[in-house]
N, C-alpha and C. Protein backbone atom coordinates (compact mmCIF):
# COMPACT_ATOMS: atom_id res chain seq x y z
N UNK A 1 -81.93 34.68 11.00
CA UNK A 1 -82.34 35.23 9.74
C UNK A 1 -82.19 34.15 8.69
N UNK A 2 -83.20 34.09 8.02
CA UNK A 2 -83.06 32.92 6.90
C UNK A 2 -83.18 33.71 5.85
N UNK A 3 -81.90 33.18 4.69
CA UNK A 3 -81.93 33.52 3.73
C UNK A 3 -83.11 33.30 2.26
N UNK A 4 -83.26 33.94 1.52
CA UNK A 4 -84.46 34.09 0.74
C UNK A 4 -83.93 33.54 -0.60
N UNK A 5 -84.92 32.72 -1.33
CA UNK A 5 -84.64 31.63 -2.16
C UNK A 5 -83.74 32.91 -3.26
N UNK A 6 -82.46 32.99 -4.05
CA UNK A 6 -82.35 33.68 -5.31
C UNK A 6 -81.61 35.11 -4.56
N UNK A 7 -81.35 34.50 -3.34
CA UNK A 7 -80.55 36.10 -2.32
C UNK A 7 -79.30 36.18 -3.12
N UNK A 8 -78.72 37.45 -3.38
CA UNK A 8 -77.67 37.50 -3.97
C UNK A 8 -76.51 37.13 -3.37
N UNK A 9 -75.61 36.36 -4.02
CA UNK A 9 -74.56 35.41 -3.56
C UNK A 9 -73.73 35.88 -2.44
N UNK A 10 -72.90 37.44 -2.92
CA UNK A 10 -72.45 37.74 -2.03
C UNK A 10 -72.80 38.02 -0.90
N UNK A 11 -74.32 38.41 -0.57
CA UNK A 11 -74.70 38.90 0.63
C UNK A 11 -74.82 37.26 0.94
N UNK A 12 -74.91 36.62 0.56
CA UNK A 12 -75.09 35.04 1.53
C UNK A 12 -73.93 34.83 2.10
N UNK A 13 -73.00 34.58 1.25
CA UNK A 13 -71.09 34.82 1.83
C UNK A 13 -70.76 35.76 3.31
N UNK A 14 -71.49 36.81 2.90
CA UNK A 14 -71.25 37.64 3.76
C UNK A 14 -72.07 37.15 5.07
N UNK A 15 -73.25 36.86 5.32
CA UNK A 15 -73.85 36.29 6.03
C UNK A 15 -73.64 35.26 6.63
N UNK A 16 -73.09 34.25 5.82
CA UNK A 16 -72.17 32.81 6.25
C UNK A 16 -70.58 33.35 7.47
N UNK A 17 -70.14 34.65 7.05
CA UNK A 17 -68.99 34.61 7.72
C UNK A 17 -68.93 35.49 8.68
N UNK A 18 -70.50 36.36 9.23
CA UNK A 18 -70.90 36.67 10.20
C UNK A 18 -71.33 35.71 11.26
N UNK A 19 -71.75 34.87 10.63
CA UNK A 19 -72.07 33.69 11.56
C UNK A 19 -71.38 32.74 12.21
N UNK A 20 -70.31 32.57 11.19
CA UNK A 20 -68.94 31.48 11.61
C UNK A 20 -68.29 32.81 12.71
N UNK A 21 -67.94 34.05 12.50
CA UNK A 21 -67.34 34.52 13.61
C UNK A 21 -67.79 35.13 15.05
N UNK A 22 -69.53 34.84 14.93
CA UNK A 22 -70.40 34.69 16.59
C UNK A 22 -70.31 33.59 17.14
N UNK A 23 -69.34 32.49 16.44
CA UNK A 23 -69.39 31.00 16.94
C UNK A 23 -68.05 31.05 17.88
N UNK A 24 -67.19 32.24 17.53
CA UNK A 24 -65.93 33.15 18.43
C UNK A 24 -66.31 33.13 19.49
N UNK A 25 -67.53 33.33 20.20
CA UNK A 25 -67.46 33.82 21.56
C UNK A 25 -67.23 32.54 22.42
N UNK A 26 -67.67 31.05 21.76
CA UNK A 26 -67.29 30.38 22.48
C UNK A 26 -65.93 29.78 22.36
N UNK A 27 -64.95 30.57 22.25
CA UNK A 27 -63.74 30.40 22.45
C UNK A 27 -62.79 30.96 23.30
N UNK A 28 -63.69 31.90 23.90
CA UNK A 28 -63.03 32.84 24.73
C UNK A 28 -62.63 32.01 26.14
N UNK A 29 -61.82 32.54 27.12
CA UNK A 29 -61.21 31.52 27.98
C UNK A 29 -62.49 31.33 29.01
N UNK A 30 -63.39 32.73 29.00
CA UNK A 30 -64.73 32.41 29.63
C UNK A 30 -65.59 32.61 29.06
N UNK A 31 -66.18 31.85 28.10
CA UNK A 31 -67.47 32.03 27.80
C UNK A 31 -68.87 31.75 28.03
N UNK A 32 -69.49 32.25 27.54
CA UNK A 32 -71.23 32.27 27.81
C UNK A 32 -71.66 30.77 27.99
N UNK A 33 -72.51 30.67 28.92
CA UNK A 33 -73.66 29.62 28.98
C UNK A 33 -74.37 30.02 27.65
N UNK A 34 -74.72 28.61 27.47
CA UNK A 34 -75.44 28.91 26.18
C UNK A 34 -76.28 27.43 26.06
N UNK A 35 -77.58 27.76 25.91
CA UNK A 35 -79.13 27.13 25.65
C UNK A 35 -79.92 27.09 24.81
N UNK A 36 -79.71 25.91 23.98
CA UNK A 36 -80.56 25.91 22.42
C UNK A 36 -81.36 24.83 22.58
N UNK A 37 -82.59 25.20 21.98
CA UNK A 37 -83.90 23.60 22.10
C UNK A 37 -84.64 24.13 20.50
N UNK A 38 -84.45 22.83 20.04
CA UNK A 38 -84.11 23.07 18.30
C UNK A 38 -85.55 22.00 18.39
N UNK A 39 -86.21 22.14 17.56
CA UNK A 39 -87.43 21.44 17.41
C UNK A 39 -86.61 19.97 16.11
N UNK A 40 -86.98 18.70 16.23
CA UNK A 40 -86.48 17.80 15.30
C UNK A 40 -86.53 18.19 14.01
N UNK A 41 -87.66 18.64 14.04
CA UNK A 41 -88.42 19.00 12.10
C UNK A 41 -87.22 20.25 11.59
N UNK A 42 -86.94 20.95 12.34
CA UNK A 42 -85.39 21.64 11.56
C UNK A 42 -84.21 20.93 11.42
N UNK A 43 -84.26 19.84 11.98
CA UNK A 43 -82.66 18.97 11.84
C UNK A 43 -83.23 18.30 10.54
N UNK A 44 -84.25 17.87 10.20
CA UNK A 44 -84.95 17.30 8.95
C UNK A 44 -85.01 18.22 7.92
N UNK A 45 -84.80 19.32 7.66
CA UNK A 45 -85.12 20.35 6.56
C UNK A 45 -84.15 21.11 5.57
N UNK A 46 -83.85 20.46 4.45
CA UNK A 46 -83.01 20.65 3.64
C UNK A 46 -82.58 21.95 4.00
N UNK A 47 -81.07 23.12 4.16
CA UNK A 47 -80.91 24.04 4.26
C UNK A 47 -79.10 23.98 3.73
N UNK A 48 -79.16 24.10 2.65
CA UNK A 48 -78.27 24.32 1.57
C UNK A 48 -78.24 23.02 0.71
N UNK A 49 -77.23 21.79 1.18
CA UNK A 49 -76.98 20.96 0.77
C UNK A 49 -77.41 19.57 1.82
N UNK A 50 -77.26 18.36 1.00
CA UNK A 50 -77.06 17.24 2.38
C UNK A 50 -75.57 17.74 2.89
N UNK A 51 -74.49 17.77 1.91
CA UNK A 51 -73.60 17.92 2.50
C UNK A 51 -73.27 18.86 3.66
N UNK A 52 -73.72 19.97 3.73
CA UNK A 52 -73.53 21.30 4.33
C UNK A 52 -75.20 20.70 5.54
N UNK A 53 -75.66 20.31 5.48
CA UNK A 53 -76.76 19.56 7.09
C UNK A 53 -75.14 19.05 7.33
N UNK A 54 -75.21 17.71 6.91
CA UNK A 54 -74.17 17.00 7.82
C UNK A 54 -73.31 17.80 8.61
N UNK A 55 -72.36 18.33 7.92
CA UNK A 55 -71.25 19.36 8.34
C UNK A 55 -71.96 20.48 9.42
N UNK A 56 -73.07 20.84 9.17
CA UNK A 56 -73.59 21.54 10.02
C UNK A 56 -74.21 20.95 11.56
N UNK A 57 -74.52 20.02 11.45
CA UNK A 57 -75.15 18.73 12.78
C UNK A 57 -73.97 18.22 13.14
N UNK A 58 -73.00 18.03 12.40
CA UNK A 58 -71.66 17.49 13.42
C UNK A 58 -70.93 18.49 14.17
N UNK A 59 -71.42 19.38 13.18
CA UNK A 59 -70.27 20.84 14.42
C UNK A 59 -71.39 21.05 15.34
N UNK A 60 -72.55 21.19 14.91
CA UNK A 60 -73.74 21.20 16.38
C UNK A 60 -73.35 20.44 17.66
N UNK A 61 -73.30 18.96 17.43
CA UNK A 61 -72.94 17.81 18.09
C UNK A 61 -71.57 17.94 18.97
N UNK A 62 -70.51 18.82 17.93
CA UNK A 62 -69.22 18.91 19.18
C UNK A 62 -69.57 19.81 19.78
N UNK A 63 -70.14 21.25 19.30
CA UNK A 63 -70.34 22.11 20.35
C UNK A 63 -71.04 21.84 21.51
N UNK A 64 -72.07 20.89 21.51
CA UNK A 64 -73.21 20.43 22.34
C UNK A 64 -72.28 19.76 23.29
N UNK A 65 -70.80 19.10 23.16
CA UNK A 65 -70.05 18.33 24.02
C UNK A 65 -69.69 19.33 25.31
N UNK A 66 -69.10 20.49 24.63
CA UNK A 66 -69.01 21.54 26.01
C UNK A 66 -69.80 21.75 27.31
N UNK A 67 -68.90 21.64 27.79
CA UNK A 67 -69.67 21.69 29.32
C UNK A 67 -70.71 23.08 29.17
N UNK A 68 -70.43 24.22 28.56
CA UNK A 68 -71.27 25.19 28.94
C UNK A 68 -72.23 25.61 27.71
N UNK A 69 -72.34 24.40 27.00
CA UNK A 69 -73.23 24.65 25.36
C UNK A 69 -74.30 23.21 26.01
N UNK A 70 -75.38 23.51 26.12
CA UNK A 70 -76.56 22.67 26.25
C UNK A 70 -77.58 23.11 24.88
N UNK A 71 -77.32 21.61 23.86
CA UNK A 71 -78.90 21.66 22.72
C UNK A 71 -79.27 20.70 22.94
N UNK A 72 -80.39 21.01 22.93
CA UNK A 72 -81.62 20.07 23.05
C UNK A 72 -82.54 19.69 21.95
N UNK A 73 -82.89 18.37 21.80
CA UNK A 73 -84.22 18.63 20.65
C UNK A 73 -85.32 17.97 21.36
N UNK A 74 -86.34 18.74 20.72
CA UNK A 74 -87.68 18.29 20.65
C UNK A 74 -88.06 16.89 19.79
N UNK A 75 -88.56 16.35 20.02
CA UNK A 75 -88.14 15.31 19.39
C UNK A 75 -89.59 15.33 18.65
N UNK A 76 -90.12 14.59 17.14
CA UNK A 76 -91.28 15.13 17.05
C UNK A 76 -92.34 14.17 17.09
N UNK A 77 -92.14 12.96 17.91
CA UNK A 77 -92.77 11.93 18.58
C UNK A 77 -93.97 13.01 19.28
N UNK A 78 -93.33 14.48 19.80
CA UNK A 78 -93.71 14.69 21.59
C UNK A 78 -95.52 15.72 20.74
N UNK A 79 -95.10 15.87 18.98
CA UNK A 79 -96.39 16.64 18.60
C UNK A 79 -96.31 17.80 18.53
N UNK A 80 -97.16 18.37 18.69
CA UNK A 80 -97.61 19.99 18.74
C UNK A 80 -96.66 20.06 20.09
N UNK A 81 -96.44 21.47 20.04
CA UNK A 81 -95.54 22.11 21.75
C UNK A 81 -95.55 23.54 21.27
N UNK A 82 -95.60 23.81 22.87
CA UNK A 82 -95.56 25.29 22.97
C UNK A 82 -94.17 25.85 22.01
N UNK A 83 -93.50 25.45 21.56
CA UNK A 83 -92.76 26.00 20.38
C UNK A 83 -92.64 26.32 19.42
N UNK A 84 -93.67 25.61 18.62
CA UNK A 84 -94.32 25.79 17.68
C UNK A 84 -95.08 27.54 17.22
N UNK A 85 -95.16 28.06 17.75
CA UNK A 85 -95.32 29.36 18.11
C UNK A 85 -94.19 30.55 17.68
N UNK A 86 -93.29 30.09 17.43
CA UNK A 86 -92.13 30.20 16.40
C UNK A 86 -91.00 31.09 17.21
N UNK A 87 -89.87 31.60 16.90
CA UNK A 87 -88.48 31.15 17.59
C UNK A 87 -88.07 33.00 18.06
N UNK A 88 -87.44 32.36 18.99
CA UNK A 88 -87.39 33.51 20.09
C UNK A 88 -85.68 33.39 21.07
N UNK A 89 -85.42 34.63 21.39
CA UNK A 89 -84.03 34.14 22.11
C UNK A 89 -84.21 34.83 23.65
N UNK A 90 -83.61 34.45 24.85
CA UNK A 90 -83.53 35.25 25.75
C UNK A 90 -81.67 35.09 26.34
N UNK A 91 -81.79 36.36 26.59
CA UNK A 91 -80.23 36.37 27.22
C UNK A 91 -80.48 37.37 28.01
N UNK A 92 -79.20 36.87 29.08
CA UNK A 92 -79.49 37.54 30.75
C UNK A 92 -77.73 37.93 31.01
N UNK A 93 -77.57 39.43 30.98
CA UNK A 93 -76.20 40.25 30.97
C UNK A 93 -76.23 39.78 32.81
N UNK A 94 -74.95 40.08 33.12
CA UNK A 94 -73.96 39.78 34.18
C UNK A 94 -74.67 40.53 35.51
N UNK A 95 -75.57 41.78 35.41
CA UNK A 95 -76.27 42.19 36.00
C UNK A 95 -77.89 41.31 36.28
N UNK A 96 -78.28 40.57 35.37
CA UNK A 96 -79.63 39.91 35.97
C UNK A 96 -80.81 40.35 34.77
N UNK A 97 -79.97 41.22 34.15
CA UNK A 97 -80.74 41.80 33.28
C UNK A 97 -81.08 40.97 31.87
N UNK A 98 -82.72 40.18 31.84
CA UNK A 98 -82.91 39.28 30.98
C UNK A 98 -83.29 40.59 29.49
N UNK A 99 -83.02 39.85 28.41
CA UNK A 99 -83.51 40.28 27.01
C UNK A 99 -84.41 39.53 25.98
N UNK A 100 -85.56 39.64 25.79
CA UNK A 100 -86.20 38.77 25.02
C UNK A 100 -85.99 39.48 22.92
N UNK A 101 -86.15 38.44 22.28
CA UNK A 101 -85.63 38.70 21.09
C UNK A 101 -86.63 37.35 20.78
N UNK A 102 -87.55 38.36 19.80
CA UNK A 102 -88.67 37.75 19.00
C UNK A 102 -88.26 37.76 17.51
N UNK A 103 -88.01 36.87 15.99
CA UNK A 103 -88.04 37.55 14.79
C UNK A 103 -89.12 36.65 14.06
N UNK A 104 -90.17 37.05 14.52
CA UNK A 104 -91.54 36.66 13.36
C UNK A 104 -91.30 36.99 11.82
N UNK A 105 -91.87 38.35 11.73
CA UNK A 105 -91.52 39.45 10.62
C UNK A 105 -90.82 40.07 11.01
N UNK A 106 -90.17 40.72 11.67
CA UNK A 106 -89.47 41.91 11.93
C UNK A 106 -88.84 41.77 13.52
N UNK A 107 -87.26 41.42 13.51
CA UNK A 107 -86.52 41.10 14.61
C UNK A 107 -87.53 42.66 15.48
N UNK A 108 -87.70 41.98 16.88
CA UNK A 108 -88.20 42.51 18.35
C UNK A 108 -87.42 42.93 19.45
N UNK A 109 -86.96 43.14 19.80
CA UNK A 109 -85.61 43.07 21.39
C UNK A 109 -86.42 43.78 22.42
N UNK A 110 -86.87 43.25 23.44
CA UNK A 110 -87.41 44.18 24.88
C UNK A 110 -86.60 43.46 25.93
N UNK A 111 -86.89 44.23 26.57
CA UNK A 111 -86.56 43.74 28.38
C UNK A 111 -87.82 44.46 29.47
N UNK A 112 -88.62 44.62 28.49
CA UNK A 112 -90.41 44.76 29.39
C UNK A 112 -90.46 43.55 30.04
N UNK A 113 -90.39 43.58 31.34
CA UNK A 113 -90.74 42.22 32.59
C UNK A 113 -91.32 41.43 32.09
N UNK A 114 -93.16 42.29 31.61
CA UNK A 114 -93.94 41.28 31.26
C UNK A 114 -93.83 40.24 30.21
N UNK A 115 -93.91 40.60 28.75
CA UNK A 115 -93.11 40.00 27.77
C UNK A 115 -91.82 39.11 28.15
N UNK A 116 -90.76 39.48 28.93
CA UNK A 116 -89.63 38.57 28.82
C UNK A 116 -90.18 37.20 29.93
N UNK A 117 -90.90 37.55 30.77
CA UNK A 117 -91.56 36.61 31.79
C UNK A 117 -92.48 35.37 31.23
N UNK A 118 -93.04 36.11 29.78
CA UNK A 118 -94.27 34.88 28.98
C UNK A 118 -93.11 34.59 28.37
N UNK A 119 -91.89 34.82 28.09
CA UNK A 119 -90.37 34.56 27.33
C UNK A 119 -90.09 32.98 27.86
N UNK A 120 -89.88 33.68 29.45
CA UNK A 120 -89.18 32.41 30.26
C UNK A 120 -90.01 31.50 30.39
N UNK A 121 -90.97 31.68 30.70
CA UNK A 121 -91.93 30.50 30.72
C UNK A 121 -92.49 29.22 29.90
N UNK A 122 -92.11 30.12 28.48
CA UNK A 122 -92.76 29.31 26.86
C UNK A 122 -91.17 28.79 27.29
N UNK A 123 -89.77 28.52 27.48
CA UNK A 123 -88.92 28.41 27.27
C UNK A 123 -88.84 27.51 28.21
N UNK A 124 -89.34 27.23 29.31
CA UNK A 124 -89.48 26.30 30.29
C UNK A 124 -90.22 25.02 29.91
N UNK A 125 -91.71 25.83 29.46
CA UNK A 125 -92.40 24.77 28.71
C UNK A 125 -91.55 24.30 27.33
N UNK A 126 -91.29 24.70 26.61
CA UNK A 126 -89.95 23.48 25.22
C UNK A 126 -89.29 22.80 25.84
N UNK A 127 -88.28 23.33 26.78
CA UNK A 127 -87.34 22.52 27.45
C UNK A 127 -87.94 21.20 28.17
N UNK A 128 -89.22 21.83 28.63
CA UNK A 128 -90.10 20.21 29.53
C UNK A 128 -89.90 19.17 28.58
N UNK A 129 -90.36 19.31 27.23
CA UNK A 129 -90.24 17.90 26.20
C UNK A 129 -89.42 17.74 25.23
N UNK A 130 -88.06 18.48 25.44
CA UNK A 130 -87.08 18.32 25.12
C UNK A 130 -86.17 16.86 25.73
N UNK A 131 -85.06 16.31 24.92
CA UNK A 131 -84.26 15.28 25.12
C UNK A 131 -83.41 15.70 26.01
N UNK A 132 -82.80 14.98 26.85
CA UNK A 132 -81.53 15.14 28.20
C UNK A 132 -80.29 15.28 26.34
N UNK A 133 -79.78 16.06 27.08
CA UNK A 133 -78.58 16.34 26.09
C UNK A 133 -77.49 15.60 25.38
N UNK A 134 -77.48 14.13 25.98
CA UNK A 134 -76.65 13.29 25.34
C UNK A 134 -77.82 12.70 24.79
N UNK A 135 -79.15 12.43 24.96
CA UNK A 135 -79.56 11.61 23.77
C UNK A 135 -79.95 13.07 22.78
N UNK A 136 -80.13 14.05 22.89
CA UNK A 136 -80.08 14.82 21.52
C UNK A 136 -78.59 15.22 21.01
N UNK A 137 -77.84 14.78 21.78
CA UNK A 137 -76.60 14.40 20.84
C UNK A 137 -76.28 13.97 20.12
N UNK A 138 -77.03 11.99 20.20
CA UNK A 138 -77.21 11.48 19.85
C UNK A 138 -78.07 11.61 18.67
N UNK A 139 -79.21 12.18 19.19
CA UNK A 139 -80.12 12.47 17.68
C UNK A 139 -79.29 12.86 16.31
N UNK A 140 -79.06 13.87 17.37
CA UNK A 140 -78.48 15.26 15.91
C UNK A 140 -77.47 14.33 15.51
N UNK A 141 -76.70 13.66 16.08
CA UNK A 141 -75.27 12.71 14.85
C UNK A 141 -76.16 11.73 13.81
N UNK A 142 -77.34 11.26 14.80
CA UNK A 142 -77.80 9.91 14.04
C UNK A 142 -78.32 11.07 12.67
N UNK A 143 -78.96 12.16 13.00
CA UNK A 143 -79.98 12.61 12.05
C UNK A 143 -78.39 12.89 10.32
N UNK A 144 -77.58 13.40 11.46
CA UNK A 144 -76.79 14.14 10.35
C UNK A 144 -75.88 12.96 9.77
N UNK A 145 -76.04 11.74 10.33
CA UNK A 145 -75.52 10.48 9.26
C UNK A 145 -76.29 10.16 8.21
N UNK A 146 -77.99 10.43 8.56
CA UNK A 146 -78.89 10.46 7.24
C UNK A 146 -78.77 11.16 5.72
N UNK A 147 -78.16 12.57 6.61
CA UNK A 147 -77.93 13.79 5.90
C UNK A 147 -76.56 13.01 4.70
N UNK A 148 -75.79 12.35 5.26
CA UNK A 148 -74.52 12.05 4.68
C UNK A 148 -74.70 11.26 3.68
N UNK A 149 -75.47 10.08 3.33
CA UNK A 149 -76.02 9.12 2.73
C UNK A 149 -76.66 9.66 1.95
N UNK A 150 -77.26 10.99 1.84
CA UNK A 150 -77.92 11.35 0.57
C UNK A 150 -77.28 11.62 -0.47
């Protein structure tokens, strides 16, 4: 959910510290696999401050160190990509059971086969021209040293 230019303060606060405490689950003694492929042009896009990118791409960068946190970027050498098509989540409960989560206009959630299947697939295709994970490690620190210098 992205916040809207003039959102009232507190609901941003409030929003900020919903978010810092879903970053909880990976603290648990077992937590989730977890799979992010971030297109470059969002590591480039002002979203609060320079200061608050930086701070935000370096905590990206340690989380990305975990063995069970894989981000990836697109790098935007690679052009147009099936991602571009705009941002989507899938998660698969302990049973096998995948969930697709679309928010165009209006957050989506199914687990209709068909839909979560064109899910996995667009998600296969990003990942194809996505970076091996230590060089978008790499990215995201180099990008968020830019961020720092401003």
């Amino acid at each position: 959910m992205f916040l809207a230019a003039g959102a009232d303060d507190d609901y941003a606060d409030e929003q900020v510290l919903v978010r810092l405490g879903r970053q909880e689950i990976f603290d648990r003694p077992r937590p989730p696999h977890f799979v992010a492929v971030v297109d470059e042009s969002a590591l480039h896009r002002l979203t609060g401050s320079p200061q608050i990118m930086h701070d935000a791409l370096i905590r990206v960068a340690e989380l990305s160190a975990r063995p069970g946190i894989v981000v990836q970027v697109v790098p935007s050498a690679k052009g147009a990509n099936a991602g571009l098509s705009g941002t989507f989540d899938l998660a698969t409960a302990a049973d096998g059971t995948t969930t697709l989560r679309q928010d165009g206009i209006e957050d989506q959630t199914t687990e209709k086969q068909p839909l979560v299947s064109k899910g996995v697939i667009l998600f296969d295709l990003i990942r194809g021209n996505a970076l091996p994970r230590d060089e978008s490690r790499s990215l995201i620190v180099e990008i968020a040293e830019q961020w720092k210098s401003r």
